[in-house]
Protein backbone atom coordinates (compact mmCIF):
# COMPACT_ATOMS: atom_id res chain seq x y z
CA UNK A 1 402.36 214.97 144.83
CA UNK A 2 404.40 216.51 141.88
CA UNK A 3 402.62 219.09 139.69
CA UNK A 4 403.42 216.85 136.78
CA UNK A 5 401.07 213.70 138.69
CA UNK A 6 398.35 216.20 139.68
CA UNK A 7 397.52 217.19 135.97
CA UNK A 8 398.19 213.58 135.06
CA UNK A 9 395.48 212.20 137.64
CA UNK A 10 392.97 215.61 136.45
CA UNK A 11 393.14 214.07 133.12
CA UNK A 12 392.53 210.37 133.87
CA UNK A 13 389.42 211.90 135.66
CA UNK A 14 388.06 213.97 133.10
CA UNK A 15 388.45 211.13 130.93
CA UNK A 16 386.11 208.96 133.32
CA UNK A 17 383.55 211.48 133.18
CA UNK A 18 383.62 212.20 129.53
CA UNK A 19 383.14 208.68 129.30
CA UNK A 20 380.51 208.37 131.68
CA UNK A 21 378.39 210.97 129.98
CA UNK A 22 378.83 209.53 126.67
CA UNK A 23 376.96 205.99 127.79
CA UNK A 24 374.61 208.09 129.90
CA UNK A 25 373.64 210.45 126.19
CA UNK A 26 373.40 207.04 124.52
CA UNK A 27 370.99 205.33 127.08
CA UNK A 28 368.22 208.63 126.89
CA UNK A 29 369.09 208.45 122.79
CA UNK A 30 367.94 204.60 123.35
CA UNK A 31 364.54 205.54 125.47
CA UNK A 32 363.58 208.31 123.43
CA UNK A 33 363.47 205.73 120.00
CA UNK A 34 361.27 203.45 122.27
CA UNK A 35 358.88 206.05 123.37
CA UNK A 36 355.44 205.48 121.65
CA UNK A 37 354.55 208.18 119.10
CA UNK A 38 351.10 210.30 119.86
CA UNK A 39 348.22 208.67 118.14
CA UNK A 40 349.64 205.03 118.13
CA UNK A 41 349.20 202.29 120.44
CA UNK A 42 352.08 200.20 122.20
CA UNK A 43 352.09 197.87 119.52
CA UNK A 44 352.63 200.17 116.53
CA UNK A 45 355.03 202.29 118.24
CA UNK A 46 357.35 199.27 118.76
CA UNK A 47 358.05 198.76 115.33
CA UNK A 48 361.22 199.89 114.13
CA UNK A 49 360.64 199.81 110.31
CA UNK A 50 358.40 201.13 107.80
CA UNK A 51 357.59 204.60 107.18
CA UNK A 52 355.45 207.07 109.85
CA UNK A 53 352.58 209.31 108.24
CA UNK A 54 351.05 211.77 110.26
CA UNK A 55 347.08 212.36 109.77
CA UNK A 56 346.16 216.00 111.63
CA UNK A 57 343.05 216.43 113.64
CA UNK A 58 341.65 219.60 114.96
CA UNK A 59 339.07 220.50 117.25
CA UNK A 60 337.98 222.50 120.52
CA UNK A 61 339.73 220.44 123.25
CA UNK A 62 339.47 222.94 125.86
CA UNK A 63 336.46 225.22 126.69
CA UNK A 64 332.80 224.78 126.97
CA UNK A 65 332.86 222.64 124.11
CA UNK A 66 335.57 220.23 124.64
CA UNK A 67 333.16 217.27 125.10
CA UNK A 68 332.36 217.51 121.68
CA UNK A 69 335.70 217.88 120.29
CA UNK A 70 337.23 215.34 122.24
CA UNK A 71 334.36 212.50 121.11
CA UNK A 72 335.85 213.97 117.26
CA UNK A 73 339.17 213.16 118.32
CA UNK A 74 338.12 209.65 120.10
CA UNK A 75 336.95 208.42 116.73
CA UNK A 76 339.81 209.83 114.60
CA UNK A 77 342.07 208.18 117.16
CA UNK A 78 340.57 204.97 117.13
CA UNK A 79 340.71 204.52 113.25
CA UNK A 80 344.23 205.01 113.47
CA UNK A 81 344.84 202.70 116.38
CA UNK A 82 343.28 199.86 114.09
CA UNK A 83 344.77 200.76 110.87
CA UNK A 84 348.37 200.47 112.59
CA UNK A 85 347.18 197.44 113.94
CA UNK A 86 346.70 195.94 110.57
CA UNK A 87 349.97 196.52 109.21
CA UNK A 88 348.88 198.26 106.34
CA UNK A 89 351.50 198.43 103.23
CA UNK A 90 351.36 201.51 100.54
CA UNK A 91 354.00 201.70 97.99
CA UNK A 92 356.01 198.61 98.89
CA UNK A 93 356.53 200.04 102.75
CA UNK A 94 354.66 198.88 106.17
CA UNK A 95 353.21 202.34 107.38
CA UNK A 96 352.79 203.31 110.77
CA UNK A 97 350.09 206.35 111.22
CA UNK A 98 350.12 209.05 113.74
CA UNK A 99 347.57 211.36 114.63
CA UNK A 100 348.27 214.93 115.33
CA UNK A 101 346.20 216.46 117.40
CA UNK A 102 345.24 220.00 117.63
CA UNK A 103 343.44 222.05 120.12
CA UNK A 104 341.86 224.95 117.68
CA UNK A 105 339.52 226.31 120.91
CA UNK A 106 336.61 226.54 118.19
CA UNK A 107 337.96 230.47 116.72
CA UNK A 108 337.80 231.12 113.60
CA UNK A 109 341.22 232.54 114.06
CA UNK A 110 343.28 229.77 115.12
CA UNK A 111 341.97 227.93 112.14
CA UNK A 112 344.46 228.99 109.22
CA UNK A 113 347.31 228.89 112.10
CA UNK A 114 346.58 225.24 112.71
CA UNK A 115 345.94 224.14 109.47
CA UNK A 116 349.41 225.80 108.78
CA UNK A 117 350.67 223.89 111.50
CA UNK A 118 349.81 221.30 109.41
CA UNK A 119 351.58 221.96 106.45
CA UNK A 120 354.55 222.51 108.10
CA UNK A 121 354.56 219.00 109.82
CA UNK A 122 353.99 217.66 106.43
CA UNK A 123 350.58 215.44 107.53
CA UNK A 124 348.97 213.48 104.70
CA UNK A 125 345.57 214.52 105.19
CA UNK A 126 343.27 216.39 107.83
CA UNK A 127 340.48 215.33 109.92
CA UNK A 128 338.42 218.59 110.80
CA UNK A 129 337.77 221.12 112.03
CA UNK A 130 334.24 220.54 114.13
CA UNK A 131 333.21 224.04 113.96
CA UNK A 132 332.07 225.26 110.54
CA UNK A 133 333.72 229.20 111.46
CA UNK A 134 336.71 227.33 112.23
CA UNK A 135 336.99 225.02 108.88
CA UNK A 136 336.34 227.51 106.15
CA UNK A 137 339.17 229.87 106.79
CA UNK A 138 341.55 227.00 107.67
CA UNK A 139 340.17 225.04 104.40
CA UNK A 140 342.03 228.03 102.19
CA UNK A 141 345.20 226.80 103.63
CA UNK A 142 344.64 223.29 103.43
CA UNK A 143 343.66 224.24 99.30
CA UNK A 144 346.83 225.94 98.51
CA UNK A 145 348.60 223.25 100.15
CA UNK A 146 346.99 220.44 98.67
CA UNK A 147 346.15 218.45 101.69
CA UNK A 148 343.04 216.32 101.61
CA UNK A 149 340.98 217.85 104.03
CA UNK A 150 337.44 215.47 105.95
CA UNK A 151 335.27 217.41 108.26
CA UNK A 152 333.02 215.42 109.92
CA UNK A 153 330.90 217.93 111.77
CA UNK A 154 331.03 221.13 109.62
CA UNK A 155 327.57 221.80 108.14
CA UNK A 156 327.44 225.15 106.88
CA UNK A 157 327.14 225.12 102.81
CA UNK A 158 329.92 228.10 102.40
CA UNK A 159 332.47 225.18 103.19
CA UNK A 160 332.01 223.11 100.00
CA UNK A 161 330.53 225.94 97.58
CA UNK A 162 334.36 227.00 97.53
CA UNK A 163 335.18 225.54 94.55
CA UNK A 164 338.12 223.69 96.67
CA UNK A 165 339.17 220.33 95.38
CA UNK A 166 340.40 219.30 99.04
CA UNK A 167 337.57 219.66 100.66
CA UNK A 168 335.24 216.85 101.82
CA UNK A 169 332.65 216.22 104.62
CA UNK A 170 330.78 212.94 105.53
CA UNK A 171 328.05 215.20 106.94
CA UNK A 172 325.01 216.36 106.14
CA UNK A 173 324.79 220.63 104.99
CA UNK A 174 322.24 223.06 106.83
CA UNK A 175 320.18 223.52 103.67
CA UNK A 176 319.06 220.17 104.05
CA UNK A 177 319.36 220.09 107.88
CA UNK A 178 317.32 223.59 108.77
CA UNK A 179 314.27 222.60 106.28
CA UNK A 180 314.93 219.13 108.53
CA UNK A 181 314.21 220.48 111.46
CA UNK A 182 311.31 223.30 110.15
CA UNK A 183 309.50 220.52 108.41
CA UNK A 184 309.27 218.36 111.60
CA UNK A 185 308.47 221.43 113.66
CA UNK A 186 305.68 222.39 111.43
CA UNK A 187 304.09 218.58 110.70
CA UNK A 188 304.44 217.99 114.77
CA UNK A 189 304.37 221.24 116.53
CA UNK A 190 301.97 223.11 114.16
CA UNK A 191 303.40 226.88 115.26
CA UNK A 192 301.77 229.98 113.92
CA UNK A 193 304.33 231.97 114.96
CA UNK A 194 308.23 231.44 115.70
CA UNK A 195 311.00 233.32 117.07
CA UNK A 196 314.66 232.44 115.33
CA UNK A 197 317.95 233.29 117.68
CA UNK A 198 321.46 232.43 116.38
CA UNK A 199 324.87 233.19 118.26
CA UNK A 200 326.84 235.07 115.26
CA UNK A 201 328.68 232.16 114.40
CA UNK A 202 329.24 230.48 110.65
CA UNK A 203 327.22 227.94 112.01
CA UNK A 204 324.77 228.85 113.84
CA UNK A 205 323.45 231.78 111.94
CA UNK A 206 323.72 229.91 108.85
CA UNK A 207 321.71 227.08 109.94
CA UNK A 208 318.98 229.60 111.52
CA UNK A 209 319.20 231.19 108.09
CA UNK A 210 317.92 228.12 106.90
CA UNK A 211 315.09 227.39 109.13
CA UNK A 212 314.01 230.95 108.82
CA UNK A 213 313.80 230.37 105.23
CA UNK A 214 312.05 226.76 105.37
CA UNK A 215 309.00 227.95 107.88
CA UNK A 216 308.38 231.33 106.03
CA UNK A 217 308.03 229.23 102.74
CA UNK A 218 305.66 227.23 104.49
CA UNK A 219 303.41 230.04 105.32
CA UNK A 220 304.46 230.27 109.70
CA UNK A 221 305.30 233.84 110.58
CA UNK A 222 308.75 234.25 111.76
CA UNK A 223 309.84 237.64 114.57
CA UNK A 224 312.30 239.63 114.01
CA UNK A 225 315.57 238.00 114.39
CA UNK A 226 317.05 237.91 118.05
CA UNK A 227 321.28 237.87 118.31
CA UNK A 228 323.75 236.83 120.73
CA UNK A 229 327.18 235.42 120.61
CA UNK A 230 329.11 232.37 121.68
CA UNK A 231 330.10 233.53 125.13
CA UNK A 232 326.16 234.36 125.73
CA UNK A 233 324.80 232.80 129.00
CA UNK A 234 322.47 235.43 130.28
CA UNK A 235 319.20 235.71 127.80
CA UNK A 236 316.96 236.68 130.07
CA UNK A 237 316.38 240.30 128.06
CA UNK A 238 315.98 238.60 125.08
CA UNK A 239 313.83 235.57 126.15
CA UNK A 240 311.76 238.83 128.26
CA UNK A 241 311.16 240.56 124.72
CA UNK A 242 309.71 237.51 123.04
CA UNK A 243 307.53 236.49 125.97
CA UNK A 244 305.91 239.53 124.98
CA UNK A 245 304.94 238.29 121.54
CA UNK A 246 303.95 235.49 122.34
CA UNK A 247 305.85 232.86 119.61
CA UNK A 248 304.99 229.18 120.39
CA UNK A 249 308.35 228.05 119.42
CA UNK A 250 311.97 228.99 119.84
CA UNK A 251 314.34 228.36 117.40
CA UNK A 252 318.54 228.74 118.53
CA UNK A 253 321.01 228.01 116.06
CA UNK A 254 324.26 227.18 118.13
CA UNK A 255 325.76 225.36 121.01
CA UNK A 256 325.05 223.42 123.91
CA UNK A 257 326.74 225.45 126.27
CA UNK A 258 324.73 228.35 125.22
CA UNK A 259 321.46 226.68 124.53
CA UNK A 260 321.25 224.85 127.90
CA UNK A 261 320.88 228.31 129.93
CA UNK A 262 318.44 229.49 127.21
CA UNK A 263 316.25 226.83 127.59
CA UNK A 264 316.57 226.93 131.65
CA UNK A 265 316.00 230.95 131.57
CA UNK A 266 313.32 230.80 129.69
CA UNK A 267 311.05 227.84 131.81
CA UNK A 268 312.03 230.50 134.51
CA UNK A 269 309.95 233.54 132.74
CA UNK A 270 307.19 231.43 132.03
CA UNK A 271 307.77 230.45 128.38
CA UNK A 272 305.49 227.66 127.27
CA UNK A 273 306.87 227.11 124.09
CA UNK A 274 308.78 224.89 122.10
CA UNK A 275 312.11 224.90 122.01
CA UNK A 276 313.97 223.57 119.24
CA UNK A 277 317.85 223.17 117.79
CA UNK A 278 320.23 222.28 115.27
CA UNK A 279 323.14 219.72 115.51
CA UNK A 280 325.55 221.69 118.05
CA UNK A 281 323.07 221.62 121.11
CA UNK A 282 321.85 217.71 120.24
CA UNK A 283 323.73 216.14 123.01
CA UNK A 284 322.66 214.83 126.45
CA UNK A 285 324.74 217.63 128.11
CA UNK A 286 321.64 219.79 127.61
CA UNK A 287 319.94 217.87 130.62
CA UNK A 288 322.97 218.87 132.79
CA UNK A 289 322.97 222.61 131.59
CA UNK A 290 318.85 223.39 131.79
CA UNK A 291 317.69 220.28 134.36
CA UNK A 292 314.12 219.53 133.76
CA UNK A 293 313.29 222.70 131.81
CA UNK A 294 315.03 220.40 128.53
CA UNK A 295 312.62 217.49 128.41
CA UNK A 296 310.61 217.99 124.81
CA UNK A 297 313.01 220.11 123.36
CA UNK A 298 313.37 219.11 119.66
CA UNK A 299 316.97 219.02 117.69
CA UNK A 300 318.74 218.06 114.55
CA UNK A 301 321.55 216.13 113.34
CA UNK A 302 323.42 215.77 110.09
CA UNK A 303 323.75 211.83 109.86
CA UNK A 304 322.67 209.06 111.47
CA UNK A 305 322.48 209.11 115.20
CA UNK A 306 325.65 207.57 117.06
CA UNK A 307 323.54 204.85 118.60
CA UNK A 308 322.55 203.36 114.90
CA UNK A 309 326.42 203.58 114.08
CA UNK A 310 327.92 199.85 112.94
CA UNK A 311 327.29 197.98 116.15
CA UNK A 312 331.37 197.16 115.55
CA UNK A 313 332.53 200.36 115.67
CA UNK A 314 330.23 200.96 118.81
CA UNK A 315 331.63 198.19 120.44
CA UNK A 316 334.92 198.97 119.80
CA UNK A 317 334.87 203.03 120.66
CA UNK A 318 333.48 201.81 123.99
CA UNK A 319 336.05 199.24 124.61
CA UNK A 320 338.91 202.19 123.92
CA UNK A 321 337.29 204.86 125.86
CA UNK A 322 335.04 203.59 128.03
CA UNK A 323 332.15 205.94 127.07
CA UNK A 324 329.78 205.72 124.62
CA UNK A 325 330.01 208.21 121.13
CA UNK A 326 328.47 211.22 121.43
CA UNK A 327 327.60 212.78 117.84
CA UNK A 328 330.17 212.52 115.38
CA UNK A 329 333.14 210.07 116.45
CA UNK A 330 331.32 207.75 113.77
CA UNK A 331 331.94 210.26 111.45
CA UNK A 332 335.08 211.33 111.83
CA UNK A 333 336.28 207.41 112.40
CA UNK A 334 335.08 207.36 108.79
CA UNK A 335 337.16 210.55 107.77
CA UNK A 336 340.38 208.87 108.77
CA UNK A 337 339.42 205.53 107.00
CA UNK A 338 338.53 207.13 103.94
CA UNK A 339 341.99 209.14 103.78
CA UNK A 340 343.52 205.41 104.22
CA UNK A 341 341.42 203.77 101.69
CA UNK A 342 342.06 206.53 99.20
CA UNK A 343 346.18 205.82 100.07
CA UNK A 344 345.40 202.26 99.34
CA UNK A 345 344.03 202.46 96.07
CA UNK A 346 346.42 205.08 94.99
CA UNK A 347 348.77 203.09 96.81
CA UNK A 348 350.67 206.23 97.24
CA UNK A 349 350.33 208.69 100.44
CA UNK A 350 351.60 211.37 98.53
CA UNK A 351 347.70 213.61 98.62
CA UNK A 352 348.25 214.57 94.93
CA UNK A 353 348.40 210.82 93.96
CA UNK A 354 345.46 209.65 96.51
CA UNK A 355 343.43 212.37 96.58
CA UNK A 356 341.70 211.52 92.77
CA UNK A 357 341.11 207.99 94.64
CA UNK A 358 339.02 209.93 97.56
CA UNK A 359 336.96 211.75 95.06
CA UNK A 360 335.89 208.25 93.77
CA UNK A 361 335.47 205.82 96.58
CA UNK A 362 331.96 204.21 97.19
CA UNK A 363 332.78 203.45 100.99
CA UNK A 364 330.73 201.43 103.72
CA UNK A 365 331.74 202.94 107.10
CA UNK A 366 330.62 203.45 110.66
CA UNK A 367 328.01 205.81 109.65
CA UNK A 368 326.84 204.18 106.55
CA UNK A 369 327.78 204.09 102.88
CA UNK A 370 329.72 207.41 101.56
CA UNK A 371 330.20 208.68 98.35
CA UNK A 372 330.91 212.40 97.81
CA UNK A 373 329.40 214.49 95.20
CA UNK A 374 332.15 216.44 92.63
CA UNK A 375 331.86 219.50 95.32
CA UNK A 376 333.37 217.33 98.28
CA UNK A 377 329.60 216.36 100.27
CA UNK A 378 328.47 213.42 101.32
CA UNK A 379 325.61 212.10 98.71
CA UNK A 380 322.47 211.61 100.02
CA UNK A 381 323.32 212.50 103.73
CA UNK A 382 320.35 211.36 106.43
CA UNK A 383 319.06 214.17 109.04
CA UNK A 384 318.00 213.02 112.26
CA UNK A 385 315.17 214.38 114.19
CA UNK A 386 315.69 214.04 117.97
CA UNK A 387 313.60 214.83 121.57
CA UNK A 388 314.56 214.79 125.22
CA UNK A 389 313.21 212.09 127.03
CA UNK A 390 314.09 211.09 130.83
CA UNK A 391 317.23 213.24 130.33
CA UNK A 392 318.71 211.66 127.18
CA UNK A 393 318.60 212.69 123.23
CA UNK A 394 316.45 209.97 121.88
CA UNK A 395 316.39 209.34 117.66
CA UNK A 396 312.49 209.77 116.92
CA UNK A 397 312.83 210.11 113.03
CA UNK A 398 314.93 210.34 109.82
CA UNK A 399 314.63 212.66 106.76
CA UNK A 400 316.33 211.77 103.81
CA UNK A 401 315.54 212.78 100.47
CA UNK A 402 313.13 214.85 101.44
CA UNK A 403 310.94 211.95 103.21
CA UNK A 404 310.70 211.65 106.89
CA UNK A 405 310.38 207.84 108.43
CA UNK A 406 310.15 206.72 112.37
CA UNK A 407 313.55 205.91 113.67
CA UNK A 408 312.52 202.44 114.66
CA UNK A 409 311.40 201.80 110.60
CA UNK A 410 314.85 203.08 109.71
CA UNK A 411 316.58 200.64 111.96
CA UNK A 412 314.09 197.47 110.88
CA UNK A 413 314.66 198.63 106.83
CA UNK A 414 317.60 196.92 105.42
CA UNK A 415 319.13 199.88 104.72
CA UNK A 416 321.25 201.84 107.38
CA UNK A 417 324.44 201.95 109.31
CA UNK A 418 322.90 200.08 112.19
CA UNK A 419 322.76 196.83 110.16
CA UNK A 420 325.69 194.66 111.44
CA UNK A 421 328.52 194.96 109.41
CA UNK A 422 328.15 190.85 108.88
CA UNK A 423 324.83 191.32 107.02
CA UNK A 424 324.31 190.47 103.58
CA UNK A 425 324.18 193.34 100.81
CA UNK A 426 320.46 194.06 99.40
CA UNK A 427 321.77 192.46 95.59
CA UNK A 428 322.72 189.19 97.66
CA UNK A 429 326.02 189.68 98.06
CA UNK A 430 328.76 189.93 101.03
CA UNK A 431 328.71 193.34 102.75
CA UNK A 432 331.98 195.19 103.24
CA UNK A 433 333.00 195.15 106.97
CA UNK A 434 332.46 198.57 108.59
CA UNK A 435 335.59 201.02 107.48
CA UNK A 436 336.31 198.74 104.01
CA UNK A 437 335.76 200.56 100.71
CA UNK A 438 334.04 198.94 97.49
């Protein structure tokens, strides 16, 4: 073979490959389009026109919190899911939502980094964070921005008394969730003298801030206050000093996964008292952390338990995840369907056109009607008074307004979110389906 026919048959083969790799490149370009988008179902991600808007989440979805974070992110998730599956149309385009999801690990720090995260990816509106130390930093970014922020577990006041117009939760605050809790304690428990713990946190020493306050008003004697942190797991020393003085109740403002061994410890030593909690350690998982040693404990929540959420939206998170809602999936669910319904009456997703529409909206969700105040909170948020019973977090009463009724009278009173979403309106007419504003 001539030198001339060897390059001659070199470039006939390069040419082959070239072309080979050019159909190969086109074929991954191909599977890539078709790959569903986070957030969306099959369905949604198979349509190929329209315009994608991206709705951030944030929560702890790793650590000893997770479970709580991830039942946030279920219910965010799901109102997306059925909002694509609608086919909803703003400003003359079909829109196809995403949710983007991110793992904040419950620190304050990572809050501002997320919610610039945010900002960066351009997302309509935010749905978080869960932890109140986490949201108010991060709710600074989200105001300069001018994204529409919805938390629908953050409870401490600071996070609305900002002066933010972005902000918004569809929770209850702890100044009407710690006198909650105190005035149950005191009408049920009748304690002389308590003992107050919190873990350093936004929340948690906020709320215990405000249950402090409530009892002393009410003439109970409150100790000293006792500290930890987060990361606490061993209070034996401090559970040892109070046994000492004798309080006959405990009250810890904080988490589960710190409240469980507290409880557990302090059966251990002895303690006959009462143990009681806000909204973060309100969850079944208690059981699992302190066994036996959690039956009668007492807790709070900021809303309406998950069980009395629209019987549609129950049905449906269970169908999706094949669990049942913990605390706030209703709530958050809610967040995301108020951002929508706020694009829809704007009919604009750009947040400086909707977000005068989400100041406005008199909404009938998952966890009952919503309006929010001019500072951002929910209007007439219910507290819910729960006990441990057989291992489970059972609803025993609500407090709204100041007045405290039996769970089982809310649920038979025509008011609440457990009414089907079917059922007429008190003035005779149609009730909005569960998720539909008015």
């Amino acid at each position: 073979m001539t030198t001339t026919d060897l390059v001659s048959k070199l470039k006939s083969t390069v040419a082959v490959l070239i072309a080979a790799g050019a159909v190969a490149l086109a074929g991954c370009g191909k599977q890539e389009e078709a790959a569903p988008a986070a957030g969306t179902d099959a369905s949604t991600a198979a349509q190929s026109a329209g315009r994608m808007v991206r709705i951030g989440h944030a929560a702890p979805l790793t650590g000893d919190i997770s479970h709580l974070g991830k039942d946030n992110e279920n219910g965010a998730l799901l109102a997306v899911e059925e909002a694509n599956r609608k086919g909803i149309t703003i400003g003359g385009e079909k829109i196809t939502f995403e949710l983007m999801s991110e793992d904040d690990e419950g620190k304050p720090d990572k809050g501002p980094i997320i919610a610039q995260k945010f900002v960066d990816a351009q997302v309509a509106g935010v749905v978080g964070h869960l932890n109140s130390g986490v949201t108010i930093p991060a709710s600074a970014v989200y105001e300069q921005a001018g994204i529409p922020m919805i938390s629908g577990s953050a409870t401490n006041p600071k996070l609305t008394e900002q002066g933010f117009k972005v902000t918004f939760r569809t929770v209850g605050r702890d100044d009407q969730q710690g006198p909650a809790v105190a005035s149950y304690l005191i009408a049920e428990k009748k304690p002389k003298l308590v003992a107050v713990i919190d873990d350093a946190s936004a929340y948690g020493e906020g709320l215990a801030n405000e249950v402090e306050k409530s009892l002393k008003a009410a003439g109970v004697k409150v100790l000293p206050r006792e500290k930890g942190t987060t990361e606490t797991r061993d209070w034996k020393a401090v559970l040892t000093k109070l046994r000492g003085k004798k309080p006959e109740a405990i009250f810890y403002g904080g988490m589960d996964s710190a409240a469980g061994p507290m409880v557990r410890q302090g059966r251990e030593l002895g303690m006959n008292v009462v143990f009681a909690f806000g909204d973060g350690a309100c969850t079944d998982k208690m059981a699992q952390l302190a066994g036996e040693a959690a039956e009668g404990l007492i807790c709070s929540q900021a809303g309406i338990p998950a069980k009395a959420a629209n019987p549609d939206f129950i049905a449906a998170y269970r169908a999706r995840f094949n669990t049942d809602p913990i605390i706030y999936a209703p709530f958050t669910y809610d967040s995301v369907r108020l951002l929508i319904s706020a694009m829809q009456q704007a009919d604009s997703v750009d947040p400086a056109r909707y977000l005068p529409e989400l100041h406005k909206l008199d909404y009938s969700g998952a966890s009952g009607k919503i309006e929010f105040d001019e500072k951002g909170d929910r209007k007439d948020a219910e507290i819910t008074i729960f006990t441990l019973q057989s291992g489970k977090i059972e609803p025993i009463a609500i407090i709204k307004g100041g007045s405290m009724v039996k769970f089982e009278d809310f649920v038979q009173q025509a008011g609440g979110a457990a009414a089907p979403a079917e059922a007429a309106a008190s003035d005779g007419t149609q009730a909005a389906p569960a998720g539909e504003s008015r």
